[in-house]
Protein backbone atom coordinates (compact mmCIF):
# COMPACT_ATOMS: atom_id res chain seq x y z
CA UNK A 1 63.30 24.15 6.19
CA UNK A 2 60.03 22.73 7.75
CA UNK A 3 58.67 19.58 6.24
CA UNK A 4 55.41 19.67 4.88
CA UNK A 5 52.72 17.86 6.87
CA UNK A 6 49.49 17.05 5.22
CA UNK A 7 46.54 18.02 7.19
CA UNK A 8 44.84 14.69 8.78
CA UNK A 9 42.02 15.96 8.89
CA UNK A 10 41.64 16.96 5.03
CA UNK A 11 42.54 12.74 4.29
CA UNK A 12 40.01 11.68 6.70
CA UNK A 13 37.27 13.81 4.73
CA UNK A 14 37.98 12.84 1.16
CA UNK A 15 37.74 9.42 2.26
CA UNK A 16 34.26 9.75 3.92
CA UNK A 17 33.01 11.86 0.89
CA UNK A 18 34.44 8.57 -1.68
CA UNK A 19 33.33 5.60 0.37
CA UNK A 20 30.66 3.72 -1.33
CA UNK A 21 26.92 4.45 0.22
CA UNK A 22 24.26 1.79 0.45
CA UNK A 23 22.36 2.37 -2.70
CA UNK A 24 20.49 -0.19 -4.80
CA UNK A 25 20.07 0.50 -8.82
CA UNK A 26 16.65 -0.96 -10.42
CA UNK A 27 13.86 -0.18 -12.56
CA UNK A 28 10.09 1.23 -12.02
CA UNK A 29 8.92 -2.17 -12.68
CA UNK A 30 11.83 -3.86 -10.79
CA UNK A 31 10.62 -1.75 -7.42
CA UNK A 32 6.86 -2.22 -8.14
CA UNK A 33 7.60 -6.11 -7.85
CA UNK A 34 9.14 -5.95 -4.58
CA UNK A 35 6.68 -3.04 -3.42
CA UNK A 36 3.93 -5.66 -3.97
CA UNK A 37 5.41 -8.68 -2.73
CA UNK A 38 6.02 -6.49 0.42
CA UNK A 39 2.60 -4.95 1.14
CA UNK A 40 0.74 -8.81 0.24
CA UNK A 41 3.37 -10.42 3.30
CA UNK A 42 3.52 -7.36 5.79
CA UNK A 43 0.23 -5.86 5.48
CA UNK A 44 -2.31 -8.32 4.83
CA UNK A 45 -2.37 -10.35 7.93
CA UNK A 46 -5.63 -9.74 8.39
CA UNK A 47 -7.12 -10.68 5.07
CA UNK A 48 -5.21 -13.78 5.48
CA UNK A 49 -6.46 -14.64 8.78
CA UNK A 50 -10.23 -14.09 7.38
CA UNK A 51 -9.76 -16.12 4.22
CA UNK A 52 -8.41 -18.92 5.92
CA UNK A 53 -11.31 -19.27 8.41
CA UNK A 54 -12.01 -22.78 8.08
CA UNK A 55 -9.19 -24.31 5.70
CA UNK A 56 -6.93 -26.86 7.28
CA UNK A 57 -3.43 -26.16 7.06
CA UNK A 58 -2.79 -29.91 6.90
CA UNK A 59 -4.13 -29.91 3.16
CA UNK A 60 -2.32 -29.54 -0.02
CA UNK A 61 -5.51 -27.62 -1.03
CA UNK A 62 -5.01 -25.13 1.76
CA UNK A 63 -1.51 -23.96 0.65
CA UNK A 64 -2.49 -23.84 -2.95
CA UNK A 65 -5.27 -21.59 -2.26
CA UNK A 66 -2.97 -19.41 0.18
CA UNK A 67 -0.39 -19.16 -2.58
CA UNK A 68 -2.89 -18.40 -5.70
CA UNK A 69 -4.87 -15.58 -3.08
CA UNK A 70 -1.23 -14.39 -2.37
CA UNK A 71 -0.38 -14.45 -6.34
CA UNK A 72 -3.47 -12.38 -6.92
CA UNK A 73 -3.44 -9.78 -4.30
CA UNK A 74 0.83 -9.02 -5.69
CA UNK A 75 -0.60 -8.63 -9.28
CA UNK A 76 -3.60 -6.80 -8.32
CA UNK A 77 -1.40 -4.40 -6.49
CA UNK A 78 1.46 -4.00 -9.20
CA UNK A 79 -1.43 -3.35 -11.58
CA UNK A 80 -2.59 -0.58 -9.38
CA UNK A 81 0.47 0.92 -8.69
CA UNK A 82 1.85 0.68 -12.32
CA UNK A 83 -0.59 2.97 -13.58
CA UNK A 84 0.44 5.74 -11.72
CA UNK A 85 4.73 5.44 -11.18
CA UNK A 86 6.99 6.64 -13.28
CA UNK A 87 10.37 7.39 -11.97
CA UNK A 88 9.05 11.27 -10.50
CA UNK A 89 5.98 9.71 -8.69
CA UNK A 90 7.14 6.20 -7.59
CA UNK A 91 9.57 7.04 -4.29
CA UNK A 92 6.46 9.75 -2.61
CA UNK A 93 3.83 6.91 -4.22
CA UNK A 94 5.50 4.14 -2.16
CA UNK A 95 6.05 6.52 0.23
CA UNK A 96 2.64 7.31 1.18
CA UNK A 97 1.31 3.69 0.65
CA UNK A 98 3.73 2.34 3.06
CA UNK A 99 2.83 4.60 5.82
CA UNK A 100 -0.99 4.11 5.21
CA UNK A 101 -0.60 -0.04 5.18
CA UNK A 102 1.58 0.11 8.45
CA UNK A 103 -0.69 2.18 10.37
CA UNK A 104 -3.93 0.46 8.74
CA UNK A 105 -3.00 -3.18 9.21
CA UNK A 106 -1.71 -2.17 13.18
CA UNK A 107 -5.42 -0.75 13.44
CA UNK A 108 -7.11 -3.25 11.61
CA UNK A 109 -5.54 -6.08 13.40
CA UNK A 110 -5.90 -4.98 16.69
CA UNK A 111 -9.49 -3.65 16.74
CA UNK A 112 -10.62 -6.10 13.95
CA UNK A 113 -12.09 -3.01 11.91
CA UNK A 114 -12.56 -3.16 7.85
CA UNK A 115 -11.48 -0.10 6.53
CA UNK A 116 -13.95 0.82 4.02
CA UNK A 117 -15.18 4.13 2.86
CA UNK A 118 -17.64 4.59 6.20
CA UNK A 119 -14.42 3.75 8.44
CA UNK A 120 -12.25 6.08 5.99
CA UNK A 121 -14.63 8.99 6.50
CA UNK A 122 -14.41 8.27 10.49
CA UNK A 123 -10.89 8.57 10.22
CA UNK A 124 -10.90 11.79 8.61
CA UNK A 125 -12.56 13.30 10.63
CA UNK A 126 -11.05 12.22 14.09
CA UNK A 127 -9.21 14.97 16.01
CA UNK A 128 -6.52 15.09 17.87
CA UNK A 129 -7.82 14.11 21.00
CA UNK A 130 -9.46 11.23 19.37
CA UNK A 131 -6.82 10.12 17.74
CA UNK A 132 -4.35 10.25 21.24
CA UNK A 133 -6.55 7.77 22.97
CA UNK A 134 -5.51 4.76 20.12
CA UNK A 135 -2.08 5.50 20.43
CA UNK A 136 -0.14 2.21 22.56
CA UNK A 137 3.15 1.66 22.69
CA UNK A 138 2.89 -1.09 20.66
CA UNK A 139 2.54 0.89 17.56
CA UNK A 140 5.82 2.67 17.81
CA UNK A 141 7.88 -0.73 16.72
CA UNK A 142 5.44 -1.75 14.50
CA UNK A 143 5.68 1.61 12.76
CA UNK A 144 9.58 1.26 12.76
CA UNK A 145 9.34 -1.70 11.45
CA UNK A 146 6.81 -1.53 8.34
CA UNK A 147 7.18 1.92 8.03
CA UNK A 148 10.25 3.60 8.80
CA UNK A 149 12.66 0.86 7.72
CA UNK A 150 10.64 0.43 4.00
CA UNK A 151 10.74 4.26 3.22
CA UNK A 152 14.51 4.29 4.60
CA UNK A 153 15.47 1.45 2.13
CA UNK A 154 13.12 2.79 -1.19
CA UNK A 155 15.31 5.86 -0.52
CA UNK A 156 18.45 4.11 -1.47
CA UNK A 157 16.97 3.30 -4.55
CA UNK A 158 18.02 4.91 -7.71
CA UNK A 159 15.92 4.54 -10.27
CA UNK A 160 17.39 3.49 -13.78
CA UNK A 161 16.51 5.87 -16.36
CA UNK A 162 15.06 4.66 -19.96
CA UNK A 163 14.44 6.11 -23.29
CA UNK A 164 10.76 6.68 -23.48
CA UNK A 165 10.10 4.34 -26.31
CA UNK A 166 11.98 1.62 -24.51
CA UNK A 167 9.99 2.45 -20.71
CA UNK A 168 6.72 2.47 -22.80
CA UNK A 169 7.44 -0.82 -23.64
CA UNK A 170 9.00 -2.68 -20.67
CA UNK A 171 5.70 -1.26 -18.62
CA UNK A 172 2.99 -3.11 -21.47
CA UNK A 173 5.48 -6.07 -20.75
CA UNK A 174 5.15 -5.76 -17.21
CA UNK A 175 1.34 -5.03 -17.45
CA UNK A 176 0.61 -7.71 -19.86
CA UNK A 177 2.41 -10.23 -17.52
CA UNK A 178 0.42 -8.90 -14.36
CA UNK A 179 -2.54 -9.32 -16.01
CA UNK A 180 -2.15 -12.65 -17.19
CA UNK A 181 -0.53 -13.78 -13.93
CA UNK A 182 -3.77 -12.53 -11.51
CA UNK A 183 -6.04 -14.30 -14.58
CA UNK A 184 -4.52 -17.65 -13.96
CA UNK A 185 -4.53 -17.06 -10.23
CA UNK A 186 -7.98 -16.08 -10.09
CA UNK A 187 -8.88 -19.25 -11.97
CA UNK A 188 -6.74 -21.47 -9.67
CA UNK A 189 -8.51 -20.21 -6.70
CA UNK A 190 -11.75 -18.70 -8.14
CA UNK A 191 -14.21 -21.74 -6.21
CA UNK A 192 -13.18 -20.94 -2.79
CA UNK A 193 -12.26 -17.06 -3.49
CA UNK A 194 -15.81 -16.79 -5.00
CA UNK A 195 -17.38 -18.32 -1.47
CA UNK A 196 -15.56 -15.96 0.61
CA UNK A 197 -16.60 -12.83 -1.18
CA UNK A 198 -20.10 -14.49 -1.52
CA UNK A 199 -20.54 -15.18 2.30
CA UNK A 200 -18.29 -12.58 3.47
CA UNK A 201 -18.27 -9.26 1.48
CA UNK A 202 -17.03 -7.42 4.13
CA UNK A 203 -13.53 -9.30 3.54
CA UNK A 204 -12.27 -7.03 1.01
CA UNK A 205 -11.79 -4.20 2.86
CA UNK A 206 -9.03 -6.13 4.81
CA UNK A 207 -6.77 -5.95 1.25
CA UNK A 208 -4.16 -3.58 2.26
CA UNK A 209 -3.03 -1.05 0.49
CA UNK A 210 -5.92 -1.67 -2.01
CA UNK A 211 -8.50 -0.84 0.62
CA UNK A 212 -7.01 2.72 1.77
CA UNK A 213 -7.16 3.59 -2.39
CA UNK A 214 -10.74 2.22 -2.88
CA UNK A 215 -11.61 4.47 0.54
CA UNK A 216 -10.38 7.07 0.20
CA UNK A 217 -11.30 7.55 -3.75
CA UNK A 218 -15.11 7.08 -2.36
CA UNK A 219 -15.28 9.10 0.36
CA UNK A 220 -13.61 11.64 -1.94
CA UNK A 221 -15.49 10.72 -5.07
CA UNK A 222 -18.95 11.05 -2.41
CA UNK A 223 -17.73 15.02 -1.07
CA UNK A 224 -16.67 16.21 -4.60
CA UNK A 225 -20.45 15.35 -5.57
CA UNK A 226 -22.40 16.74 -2.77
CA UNK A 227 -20.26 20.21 -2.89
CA UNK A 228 -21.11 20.41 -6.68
CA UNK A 229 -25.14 19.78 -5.78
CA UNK A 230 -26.85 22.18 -6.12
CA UNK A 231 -28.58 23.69 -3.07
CA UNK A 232 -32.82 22.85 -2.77
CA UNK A 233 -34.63 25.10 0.10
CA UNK A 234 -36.06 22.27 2.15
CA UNK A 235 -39.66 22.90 4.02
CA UNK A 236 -41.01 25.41 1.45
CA UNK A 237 -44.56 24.16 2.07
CA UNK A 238 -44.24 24.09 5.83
CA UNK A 239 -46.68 26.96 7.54
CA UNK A 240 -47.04 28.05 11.06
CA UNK A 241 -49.12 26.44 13.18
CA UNK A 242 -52.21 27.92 15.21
């Protein structure tokens, strides 16, 4: 009699298929945090370079002002966001916002653009050819980098799953706490905040993501009215000439 001989092969498999996978477990609110911590260091360079035009980094003042604008811009964000995730919308959400910020910030920073509704509308409209001629090489790691490696990792998530009396109520918490968080920030840094915005409007269309929302909401917002419009013959009292 031949003695049985398991099939190598067959071992090998059912070990890949058990081995633990690099997955992280949190909540909605748990991945909003870290979403907006994320887009205030990675994609706001350019903000933070304009609002600290003229501060000394030597002063106490300078940091405290850094950290409050910083404070504000993370609950402004998670505010934004947190009206619009649940735990079917948040992965494509994040998703989309990452992509946007990486390739907005790149463009931002190396032009020195704001991206406000006039530049969204630009951008909408460039073709192909356009858009070839700002392609560098440069972008490619900065893509893989605050792009590709962010959407990789919010992949792994899995997203804990609530009761809906329970989720109802851990997102007023978080909202509540958001709100009061970018109140006390505001207040903290509301002299010098209120100077740039005063002197510098323009400034606010370096806040990334929030900037690509506000954007592309107007540009929107602008074409949804002027299809509705109705059409007026222009030139009705025009006549020929002799």
């Amino acid at each position: 009699m031949l003695p049985m001989i398991s099939a190598p092969s067959t071992v090998n498999e059912r070990a890949l298929t058990s081995a633990p996978r690099l997955t992280f477990t949190a909540t909605v609110e748990q991945v909003l945090l870290v979403a907006s911590v994320f887009f205030v260091l990675a994609a706001n360079r350019p903000f933070f370079g304009a609002a600290m035009h003229g501060h000394a980094l030597g002063e106490p003042s300078t940091w405290g002002f850094l950290l409050a604008v910083a404070t504000l811009l993370g609950s402004a964000h998670f505010l934004m966001l947190a009206l619009v995730a649940n735990r079917w919308t948040l992965k494509p959400v994040l998703a989309a916002l990452i992509v946007a910020s990486a390739v907005a910030s790149y463009f931002m920073a190396r032009y020195s653009i704001y991206l406000d509704a006039t530049m969204m509308r630009n951008v909408l409209r460039t073709d192909v050819d356009e858009a070839r001629e700002l392609l560098s090489p440069a972008l490619l790691p900065h893509l893989l980098l605050y792009a590709a490696l962010p959407v990789a990792l919010l992949w792994r998530v899995r997203v804990v799953q609530h009761p809906l009396l329970r989720a109802t109520l851990v997102r007023l918490a978080a909202l509540l706490i958001a709100t009061v968080t970018a109140l006390a920030a505001l207040l903290a840094a509301s002299q010098p905040l209120a100077s740039l915005l005063r002197n510098h409007r323009e400034v606010r269309y370096l806040i990334t993501p929030g900037n690509v929302v506000w954007s592309l909401g107007a540009v929107l917002a602008r074409d949804t009215r002027a299809a509705v419009k109705p059409l007026r013959p222009l030139g009705l009292d025009a006549a020929p000439g002799p």
